[in-house]
PDB file of N, CA and C in Angstrom:
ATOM      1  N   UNK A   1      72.511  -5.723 -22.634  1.00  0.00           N
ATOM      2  CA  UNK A   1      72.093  -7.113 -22.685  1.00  0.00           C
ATOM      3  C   UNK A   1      71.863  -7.644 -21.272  1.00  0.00           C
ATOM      4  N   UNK A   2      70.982  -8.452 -20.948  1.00  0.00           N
ATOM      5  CA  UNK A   2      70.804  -9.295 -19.476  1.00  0.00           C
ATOM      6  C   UNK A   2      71.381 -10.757 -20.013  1.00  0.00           C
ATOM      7  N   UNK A   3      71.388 -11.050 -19.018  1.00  0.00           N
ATOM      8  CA  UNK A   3      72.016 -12.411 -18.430  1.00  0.00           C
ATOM      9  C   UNK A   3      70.867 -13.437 -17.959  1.00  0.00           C
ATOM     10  N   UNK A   4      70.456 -14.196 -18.834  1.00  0.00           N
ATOM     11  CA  UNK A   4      69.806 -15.373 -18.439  1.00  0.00           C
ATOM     12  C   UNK A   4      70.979 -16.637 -18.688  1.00  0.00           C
ATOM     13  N   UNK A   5      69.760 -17.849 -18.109  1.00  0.00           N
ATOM     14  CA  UNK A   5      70.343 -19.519 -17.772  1.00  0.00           C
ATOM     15  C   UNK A   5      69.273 -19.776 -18.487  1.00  0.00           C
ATOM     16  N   UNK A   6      69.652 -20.791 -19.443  1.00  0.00           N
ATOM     17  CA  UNK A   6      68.761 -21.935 -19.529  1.00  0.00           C
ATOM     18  C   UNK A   6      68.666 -23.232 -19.127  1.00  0.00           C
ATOM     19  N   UNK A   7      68.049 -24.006 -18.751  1.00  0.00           N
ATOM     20  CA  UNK A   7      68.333 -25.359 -18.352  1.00  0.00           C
ATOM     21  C   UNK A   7      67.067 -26.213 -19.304  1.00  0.00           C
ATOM     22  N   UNK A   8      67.804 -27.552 -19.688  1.00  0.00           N
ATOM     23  CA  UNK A   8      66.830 -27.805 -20.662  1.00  0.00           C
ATOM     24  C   UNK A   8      66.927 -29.744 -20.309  1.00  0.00           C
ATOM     25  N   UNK A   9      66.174 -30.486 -20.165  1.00  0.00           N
ATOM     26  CA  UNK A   9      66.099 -32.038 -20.166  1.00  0.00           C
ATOM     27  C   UNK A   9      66.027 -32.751 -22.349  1.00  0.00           C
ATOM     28  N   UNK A  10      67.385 -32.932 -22.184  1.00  0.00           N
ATOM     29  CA  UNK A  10      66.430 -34.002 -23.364  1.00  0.00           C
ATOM     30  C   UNK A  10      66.256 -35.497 -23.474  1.00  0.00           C
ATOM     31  N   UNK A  11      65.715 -35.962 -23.806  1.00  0.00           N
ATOM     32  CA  UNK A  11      64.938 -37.359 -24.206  1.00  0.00           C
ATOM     33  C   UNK A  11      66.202 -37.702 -23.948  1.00  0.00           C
ATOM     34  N   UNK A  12      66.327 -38.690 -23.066  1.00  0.00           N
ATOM     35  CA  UNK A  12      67.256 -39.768 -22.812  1.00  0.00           C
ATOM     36  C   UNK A  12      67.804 -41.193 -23.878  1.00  0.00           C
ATOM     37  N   UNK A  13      66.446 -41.126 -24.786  1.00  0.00           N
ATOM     38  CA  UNK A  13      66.739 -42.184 -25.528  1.00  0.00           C
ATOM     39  C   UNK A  13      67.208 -42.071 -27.297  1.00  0.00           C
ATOM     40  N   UNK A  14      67.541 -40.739 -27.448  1.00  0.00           N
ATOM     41  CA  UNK A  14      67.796 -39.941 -28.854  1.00  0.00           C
ATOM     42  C   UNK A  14      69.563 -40.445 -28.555  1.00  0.00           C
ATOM     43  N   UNK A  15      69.998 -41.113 -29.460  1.00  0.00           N
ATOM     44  CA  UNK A  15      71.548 -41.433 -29.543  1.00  0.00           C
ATOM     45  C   UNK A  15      72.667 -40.275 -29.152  1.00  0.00           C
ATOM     46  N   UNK A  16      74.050 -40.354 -28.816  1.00  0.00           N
ATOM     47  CA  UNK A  16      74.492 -39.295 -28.199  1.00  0.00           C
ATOM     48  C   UNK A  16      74.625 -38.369 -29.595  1.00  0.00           C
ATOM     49  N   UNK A  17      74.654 -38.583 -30.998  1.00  0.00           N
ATOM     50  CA  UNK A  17      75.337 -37.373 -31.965  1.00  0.00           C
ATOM     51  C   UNK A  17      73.705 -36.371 -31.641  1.00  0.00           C
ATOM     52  N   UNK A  18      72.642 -37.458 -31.608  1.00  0.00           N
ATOM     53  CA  UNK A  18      71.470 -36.051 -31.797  1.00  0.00           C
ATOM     54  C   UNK A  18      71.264 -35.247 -30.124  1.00  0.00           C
ATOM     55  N   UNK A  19      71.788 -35.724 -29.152  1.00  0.00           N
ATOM     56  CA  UNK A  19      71.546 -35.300 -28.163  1.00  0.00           C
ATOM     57  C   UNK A  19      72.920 -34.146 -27.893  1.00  0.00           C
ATOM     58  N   UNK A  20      74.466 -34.075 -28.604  1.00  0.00           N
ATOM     59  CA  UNK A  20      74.968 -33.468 -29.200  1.00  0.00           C
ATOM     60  C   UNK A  20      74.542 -32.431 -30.145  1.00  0.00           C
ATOM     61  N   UNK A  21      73.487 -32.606 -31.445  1.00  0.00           N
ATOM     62  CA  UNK A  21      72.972 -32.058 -32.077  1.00  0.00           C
ATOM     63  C   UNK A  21      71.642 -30.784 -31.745  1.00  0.00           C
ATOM     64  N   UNK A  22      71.211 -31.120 -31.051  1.00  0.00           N
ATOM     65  CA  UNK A  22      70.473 -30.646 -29.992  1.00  0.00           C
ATOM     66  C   UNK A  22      70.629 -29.220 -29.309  1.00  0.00           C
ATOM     67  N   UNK A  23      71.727 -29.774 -28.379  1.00  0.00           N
ATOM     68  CA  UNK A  23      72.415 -28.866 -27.799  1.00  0.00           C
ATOM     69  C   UNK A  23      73.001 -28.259 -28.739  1.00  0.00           C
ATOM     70  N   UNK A  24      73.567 -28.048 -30.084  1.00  0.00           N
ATOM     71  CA  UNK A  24      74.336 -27.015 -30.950  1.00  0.00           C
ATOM     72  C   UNK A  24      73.004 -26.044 -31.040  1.00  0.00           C
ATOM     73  N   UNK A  25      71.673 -26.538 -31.309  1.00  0.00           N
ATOM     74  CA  UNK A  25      70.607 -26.359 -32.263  1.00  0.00           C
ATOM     75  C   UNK A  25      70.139 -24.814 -31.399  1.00  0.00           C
ATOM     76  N   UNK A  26      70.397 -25.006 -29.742  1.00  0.00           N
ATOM     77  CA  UNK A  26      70.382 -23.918 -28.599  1.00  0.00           C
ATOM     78  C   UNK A  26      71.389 -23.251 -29.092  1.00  0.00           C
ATOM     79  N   UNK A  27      72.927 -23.778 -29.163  1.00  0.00           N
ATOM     80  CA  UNK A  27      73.618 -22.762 -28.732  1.00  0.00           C
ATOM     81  C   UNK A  27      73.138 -22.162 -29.997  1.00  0.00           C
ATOM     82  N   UNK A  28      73.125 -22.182 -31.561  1.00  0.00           N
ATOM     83  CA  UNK A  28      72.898 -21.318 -32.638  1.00  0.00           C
ATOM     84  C   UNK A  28      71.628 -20.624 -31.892  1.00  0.00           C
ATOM     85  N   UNK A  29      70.461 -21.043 -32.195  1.00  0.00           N
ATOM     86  CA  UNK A  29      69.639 -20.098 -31.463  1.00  0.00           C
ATOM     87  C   UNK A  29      69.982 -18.816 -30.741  1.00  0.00           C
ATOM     88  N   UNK A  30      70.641 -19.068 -29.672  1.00  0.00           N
ATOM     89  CA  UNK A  30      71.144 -17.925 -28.688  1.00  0.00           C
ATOM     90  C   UNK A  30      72.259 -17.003 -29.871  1.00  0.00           C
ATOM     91  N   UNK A  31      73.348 -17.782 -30.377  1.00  0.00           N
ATOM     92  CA  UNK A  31      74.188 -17.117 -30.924  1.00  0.00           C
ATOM     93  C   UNK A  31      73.666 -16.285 -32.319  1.00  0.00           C
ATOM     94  N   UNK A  32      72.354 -16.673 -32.595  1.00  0.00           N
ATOM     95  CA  UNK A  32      72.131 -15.795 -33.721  1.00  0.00           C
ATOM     96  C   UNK A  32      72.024 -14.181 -33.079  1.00  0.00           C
ATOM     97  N   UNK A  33      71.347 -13.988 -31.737  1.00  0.00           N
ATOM     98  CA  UNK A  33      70.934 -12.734 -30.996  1.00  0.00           C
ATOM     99  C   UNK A  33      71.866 -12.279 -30.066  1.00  0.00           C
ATOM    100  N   UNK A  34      72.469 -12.986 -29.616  1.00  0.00           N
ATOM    101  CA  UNK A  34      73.107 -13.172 -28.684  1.00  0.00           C
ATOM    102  C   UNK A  34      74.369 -13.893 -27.972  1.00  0.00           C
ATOM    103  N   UNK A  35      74.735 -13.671 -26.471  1.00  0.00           N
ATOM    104  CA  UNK A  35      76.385 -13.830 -26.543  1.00  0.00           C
ATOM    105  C   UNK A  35      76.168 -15.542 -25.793  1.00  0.00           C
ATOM    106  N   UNK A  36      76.861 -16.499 -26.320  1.00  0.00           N
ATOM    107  CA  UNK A  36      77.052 -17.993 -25.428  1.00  0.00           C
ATOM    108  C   UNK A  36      77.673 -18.194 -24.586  1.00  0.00           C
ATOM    109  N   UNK A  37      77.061 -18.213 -23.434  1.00  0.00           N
ATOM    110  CA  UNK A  37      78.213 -17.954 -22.200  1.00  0.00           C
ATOM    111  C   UNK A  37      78.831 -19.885 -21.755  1.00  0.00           C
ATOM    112  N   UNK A  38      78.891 -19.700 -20.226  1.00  0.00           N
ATOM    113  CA  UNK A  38      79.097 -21.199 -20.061  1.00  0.00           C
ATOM    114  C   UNK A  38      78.061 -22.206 -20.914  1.00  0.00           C
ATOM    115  N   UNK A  39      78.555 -23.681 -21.216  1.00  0.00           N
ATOM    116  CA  UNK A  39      77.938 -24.399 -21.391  1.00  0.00           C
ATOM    117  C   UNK A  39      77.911 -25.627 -20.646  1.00  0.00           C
ATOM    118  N   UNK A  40      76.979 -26.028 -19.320  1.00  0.00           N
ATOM    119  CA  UNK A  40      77.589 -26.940 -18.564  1.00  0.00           C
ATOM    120  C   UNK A  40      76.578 -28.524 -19.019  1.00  0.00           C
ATOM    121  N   UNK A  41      77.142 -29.157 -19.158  1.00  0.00           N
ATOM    122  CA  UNK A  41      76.569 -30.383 -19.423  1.00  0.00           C
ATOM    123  C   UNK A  41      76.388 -30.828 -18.044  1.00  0.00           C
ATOM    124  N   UNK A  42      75.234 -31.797 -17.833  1.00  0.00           N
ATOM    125  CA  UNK A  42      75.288 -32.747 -16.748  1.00  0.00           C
ATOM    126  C   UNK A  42      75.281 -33.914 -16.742  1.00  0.00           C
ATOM    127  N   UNK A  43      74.709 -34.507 -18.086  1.00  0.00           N
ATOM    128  CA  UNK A  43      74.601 -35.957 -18.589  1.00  0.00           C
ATOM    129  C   UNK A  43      73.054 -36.277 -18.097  1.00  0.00           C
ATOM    130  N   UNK A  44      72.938 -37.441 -17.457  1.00  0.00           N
ATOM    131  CA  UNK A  44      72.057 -38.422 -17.528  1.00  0.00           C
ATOM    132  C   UNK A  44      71.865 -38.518 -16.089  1.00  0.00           C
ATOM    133  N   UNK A  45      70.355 -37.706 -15.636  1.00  0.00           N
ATOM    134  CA  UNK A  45      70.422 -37.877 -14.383  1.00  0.00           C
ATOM    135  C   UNK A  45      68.742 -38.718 -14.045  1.00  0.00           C
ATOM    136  N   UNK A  46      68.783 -39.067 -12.858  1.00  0.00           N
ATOM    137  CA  UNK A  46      67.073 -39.435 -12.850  1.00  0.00           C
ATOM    138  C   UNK A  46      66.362 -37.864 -12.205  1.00  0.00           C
ATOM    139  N   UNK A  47      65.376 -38.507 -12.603  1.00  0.00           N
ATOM    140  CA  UNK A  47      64.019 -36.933 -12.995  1.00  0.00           C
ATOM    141  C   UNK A  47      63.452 -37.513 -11.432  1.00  0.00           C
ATOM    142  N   UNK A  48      62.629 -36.346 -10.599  1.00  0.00           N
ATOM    143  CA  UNK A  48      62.295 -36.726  -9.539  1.00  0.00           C
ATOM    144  C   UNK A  48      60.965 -36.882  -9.819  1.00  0.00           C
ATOM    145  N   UNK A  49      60.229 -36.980 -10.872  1.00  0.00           N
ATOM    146  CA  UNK A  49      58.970 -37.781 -10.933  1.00  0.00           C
ATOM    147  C   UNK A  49      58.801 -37.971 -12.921  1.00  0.00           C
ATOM    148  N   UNK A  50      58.201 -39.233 -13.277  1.00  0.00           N
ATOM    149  CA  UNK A  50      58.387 -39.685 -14.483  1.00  0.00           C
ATOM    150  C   UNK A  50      57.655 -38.578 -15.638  1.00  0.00           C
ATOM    151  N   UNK A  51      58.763 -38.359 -16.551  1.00  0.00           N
ATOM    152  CA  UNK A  51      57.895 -37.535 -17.749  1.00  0.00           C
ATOM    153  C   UNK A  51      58.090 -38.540 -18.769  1.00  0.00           C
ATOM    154  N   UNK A  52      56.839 -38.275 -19.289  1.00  0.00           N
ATOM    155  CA  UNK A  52      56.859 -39.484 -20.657  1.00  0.00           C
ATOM    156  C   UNK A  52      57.188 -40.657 -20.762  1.00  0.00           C
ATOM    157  N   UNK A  53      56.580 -40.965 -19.047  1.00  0.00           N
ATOM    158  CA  UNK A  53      57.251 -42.446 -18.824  1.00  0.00           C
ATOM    159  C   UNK A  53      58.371 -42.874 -19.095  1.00  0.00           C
ATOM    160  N   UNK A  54      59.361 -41.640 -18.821  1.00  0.00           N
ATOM    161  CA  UNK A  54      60.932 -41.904 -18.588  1.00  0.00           C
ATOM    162  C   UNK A  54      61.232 -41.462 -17.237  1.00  0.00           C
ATOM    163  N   UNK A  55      62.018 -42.293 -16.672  1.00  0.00           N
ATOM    164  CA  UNK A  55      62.880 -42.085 -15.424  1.00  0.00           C
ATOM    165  C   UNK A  55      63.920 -41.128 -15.232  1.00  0.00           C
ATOM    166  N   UNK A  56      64.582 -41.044 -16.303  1.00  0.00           N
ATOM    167  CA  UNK A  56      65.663 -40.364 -16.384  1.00  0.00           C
ATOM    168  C   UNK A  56      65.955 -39.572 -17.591  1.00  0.00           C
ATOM    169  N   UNK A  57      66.662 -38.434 -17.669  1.00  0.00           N
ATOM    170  CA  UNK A  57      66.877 -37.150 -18.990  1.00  0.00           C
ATOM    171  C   UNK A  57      68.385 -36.606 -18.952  1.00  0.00           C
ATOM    172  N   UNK A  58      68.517 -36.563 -19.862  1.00  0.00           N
ATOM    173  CA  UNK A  58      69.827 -35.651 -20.389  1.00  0.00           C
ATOM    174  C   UNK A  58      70.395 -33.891 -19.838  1.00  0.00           C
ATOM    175  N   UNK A  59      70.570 -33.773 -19.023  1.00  0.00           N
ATOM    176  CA  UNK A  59      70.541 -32.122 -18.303  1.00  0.00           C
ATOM    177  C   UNK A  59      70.918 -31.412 -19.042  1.00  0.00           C
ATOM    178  N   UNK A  60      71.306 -30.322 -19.698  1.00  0.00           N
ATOM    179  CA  UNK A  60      72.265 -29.332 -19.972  1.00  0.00           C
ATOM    180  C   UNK A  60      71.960 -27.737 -19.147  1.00  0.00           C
ATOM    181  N   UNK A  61      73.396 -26.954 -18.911  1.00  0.00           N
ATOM    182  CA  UNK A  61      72.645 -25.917 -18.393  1.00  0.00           C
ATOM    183  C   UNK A  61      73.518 -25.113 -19.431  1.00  0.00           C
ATOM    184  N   UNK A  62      72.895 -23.669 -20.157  1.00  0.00           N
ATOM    185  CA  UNK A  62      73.446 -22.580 -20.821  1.00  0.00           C
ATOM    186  C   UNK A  62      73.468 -21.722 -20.310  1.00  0.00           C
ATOM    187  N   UNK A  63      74.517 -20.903 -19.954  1.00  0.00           N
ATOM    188  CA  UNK A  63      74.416 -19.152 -19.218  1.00  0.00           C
ATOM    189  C   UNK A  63      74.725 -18.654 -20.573  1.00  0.00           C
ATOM    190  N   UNK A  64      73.769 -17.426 -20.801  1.00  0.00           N
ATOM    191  CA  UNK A  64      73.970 -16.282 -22.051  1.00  0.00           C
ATOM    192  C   UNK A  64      73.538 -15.116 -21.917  1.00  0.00           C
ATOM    193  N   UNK A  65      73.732 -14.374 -22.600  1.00  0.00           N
ATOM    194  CA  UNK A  65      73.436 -12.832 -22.544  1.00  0.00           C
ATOM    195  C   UNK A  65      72.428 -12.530 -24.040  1.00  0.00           C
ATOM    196  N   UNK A  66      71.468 -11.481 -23.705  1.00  0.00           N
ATOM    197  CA  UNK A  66      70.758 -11.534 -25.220  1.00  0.00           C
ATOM    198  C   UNK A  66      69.851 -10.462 -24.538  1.00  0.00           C
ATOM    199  N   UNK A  67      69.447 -10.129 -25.562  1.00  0.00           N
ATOM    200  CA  UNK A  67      67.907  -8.918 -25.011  1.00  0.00           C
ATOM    201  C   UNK A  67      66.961  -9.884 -24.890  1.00  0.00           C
ATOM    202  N   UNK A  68      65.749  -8.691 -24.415  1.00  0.00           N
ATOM    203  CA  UNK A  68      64.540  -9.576 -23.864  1.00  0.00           C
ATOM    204  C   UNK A  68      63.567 -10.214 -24.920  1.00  0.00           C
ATOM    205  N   UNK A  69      64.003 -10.042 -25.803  1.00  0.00           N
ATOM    206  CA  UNK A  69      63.477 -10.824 -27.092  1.00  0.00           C
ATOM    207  C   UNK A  69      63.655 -11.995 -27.258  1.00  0.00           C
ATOM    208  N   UNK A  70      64.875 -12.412 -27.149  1.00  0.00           N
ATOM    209  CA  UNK A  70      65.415 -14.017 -27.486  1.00  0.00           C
ATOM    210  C   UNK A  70      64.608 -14.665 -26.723  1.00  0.00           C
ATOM    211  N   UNK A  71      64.607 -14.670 -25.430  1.00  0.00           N
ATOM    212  CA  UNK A  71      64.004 -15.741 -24.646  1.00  0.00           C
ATOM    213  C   UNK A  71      62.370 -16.654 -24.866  1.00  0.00           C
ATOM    214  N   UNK A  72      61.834 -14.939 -25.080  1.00  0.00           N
ATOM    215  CA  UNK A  72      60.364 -15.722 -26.191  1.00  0.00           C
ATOM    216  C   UNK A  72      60.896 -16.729 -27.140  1.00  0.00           C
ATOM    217  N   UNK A  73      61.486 -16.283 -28.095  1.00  0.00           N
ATOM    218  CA  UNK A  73      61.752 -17.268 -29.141  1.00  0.00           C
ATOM    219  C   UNK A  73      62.632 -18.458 -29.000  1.00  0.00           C
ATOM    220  N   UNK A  74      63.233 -18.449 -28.139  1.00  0.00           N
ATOM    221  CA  UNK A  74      63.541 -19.772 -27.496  1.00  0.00           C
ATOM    222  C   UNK A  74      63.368 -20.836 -27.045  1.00  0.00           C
ATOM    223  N   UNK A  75      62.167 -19.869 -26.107  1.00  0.00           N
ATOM    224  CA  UNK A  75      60.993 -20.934 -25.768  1.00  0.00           C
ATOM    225  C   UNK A  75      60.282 -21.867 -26.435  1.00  0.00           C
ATOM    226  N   UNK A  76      59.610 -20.577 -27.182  1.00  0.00           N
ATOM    227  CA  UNK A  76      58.960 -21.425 -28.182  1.00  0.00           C
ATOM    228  C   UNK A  76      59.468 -22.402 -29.205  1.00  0.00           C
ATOM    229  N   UNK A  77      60.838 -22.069 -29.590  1.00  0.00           N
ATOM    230  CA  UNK A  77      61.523 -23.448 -30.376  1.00  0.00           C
ATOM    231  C   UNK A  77      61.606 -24.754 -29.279  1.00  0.00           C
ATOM    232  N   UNK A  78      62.325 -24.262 -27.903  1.00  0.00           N
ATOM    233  CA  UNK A  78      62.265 -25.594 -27.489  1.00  0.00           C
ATOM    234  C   UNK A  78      60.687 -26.228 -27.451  1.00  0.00           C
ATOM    235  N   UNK A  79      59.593 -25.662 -26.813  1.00  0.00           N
ATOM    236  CA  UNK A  79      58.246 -26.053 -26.843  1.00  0.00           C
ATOM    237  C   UNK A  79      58.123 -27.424 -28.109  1.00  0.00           C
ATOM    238  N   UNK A  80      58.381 -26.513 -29.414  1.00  0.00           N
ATOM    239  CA  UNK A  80      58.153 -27.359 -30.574  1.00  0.00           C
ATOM    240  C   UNK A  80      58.770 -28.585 -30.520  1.00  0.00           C
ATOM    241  N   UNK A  81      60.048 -28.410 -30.005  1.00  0.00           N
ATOM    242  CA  UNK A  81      61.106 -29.617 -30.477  1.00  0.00           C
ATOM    243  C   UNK A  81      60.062 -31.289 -29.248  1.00  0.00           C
ATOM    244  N   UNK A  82      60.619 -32.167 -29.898  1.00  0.00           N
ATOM    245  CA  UNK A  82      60.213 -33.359 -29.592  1.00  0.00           C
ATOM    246  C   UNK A  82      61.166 -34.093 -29.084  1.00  0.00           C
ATOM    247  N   UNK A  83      62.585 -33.167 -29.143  1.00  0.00           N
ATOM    248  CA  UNK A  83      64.037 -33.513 -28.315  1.00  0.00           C
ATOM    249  C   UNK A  83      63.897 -33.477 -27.536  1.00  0.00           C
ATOM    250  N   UNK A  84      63.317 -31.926 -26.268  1.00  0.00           N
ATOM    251  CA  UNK A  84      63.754 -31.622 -24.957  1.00  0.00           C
ATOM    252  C   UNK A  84      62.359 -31.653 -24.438  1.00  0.00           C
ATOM    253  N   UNK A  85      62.271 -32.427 -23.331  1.00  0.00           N
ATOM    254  CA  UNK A  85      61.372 -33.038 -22.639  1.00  0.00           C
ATOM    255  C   UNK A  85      60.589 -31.683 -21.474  1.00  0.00           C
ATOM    256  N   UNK A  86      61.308 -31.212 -20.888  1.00  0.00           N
ATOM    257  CA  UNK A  86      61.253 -29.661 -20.070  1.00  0.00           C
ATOM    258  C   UNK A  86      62.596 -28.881 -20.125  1.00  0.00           C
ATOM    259  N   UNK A  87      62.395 -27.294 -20.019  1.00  0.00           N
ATOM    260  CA  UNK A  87      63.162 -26.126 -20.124  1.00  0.00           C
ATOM    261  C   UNK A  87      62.934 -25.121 -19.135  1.00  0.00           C
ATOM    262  N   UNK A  88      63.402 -24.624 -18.670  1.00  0.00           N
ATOM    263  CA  UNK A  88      63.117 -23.155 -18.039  1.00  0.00           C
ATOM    264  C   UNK A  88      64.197 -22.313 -18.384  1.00  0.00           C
ATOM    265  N   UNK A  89      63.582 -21.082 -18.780  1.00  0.00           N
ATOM    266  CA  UNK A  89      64.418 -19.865 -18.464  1.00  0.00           C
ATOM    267  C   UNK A  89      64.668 -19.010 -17.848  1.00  0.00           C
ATOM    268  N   UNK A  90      65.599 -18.528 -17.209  1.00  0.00           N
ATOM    269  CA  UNK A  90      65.827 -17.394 -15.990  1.00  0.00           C
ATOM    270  C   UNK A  90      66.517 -16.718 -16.054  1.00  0.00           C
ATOM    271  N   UNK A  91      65.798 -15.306 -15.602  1.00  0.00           N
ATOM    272  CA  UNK A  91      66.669 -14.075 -15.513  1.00  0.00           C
ATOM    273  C   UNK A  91      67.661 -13.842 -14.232  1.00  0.00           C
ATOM    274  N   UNK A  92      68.931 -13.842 -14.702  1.00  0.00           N
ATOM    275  CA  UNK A  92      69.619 -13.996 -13.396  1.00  0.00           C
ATOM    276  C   UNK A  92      69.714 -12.567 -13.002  1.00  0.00           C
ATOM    277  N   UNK A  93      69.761 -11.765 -13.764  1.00  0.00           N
ATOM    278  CA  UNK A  93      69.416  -9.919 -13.397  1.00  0.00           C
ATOM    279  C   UNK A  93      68.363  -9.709 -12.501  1.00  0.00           C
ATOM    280  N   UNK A  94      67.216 -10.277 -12.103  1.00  0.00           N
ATOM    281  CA  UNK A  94      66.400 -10.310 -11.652  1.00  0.00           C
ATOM    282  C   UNK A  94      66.007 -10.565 -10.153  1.00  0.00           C
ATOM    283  N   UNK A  95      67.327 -11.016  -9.843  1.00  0.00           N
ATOM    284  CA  UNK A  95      67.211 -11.521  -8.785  1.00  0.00           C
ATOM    285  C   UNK A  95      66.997 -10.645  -6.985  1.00  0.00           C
TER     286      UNK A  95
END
């Protein structure tokens, strides 16, 4: 298995149970393939230039382990969702 991070922004203005909800919606994702490592929250920070004419987003960061499969499909769920505003994923093996 490799070792990626995810880091993901969500919508600042979704109440805290769905911005809670959210974040489970990742960790299942990962945990269906794969192992859930740290989960670091950051809260509510300002964005250094406006998305969606918001100032500010919800941080979270995930460290996990999974083959190189998951991460496609990850992506693409967050892509869909209308929760998380931007994501990146990274291979920390890679480095």
């Amino acid at each position: 298995m490799i070792n990626y991070e995810v880091m993901f922004i969500i919508d600042p203005t979704l109440e805290d149970e769905k911005k809670d909800a959210a974040v489970e919606r990742v960790k299942n994702v990962i945990a269906a393939e794969g192992e859930v490592g740290n989960v670091d929250v950051w809260g509510l920070r300002k964005l250094a230039y406006p998305i969606q004419k918001k100032n500010e987003g919800y941080y979270v960061v995930i460290d996990f382990k999974a083959e190189p499969t998951l991460p496609a499909e990850l992506d693409r769920r967050l892509r869909i969702s209308e929760d998380f505003m931007r994501h990146i994923i990274v291979n920390k093996d890679a480095e």
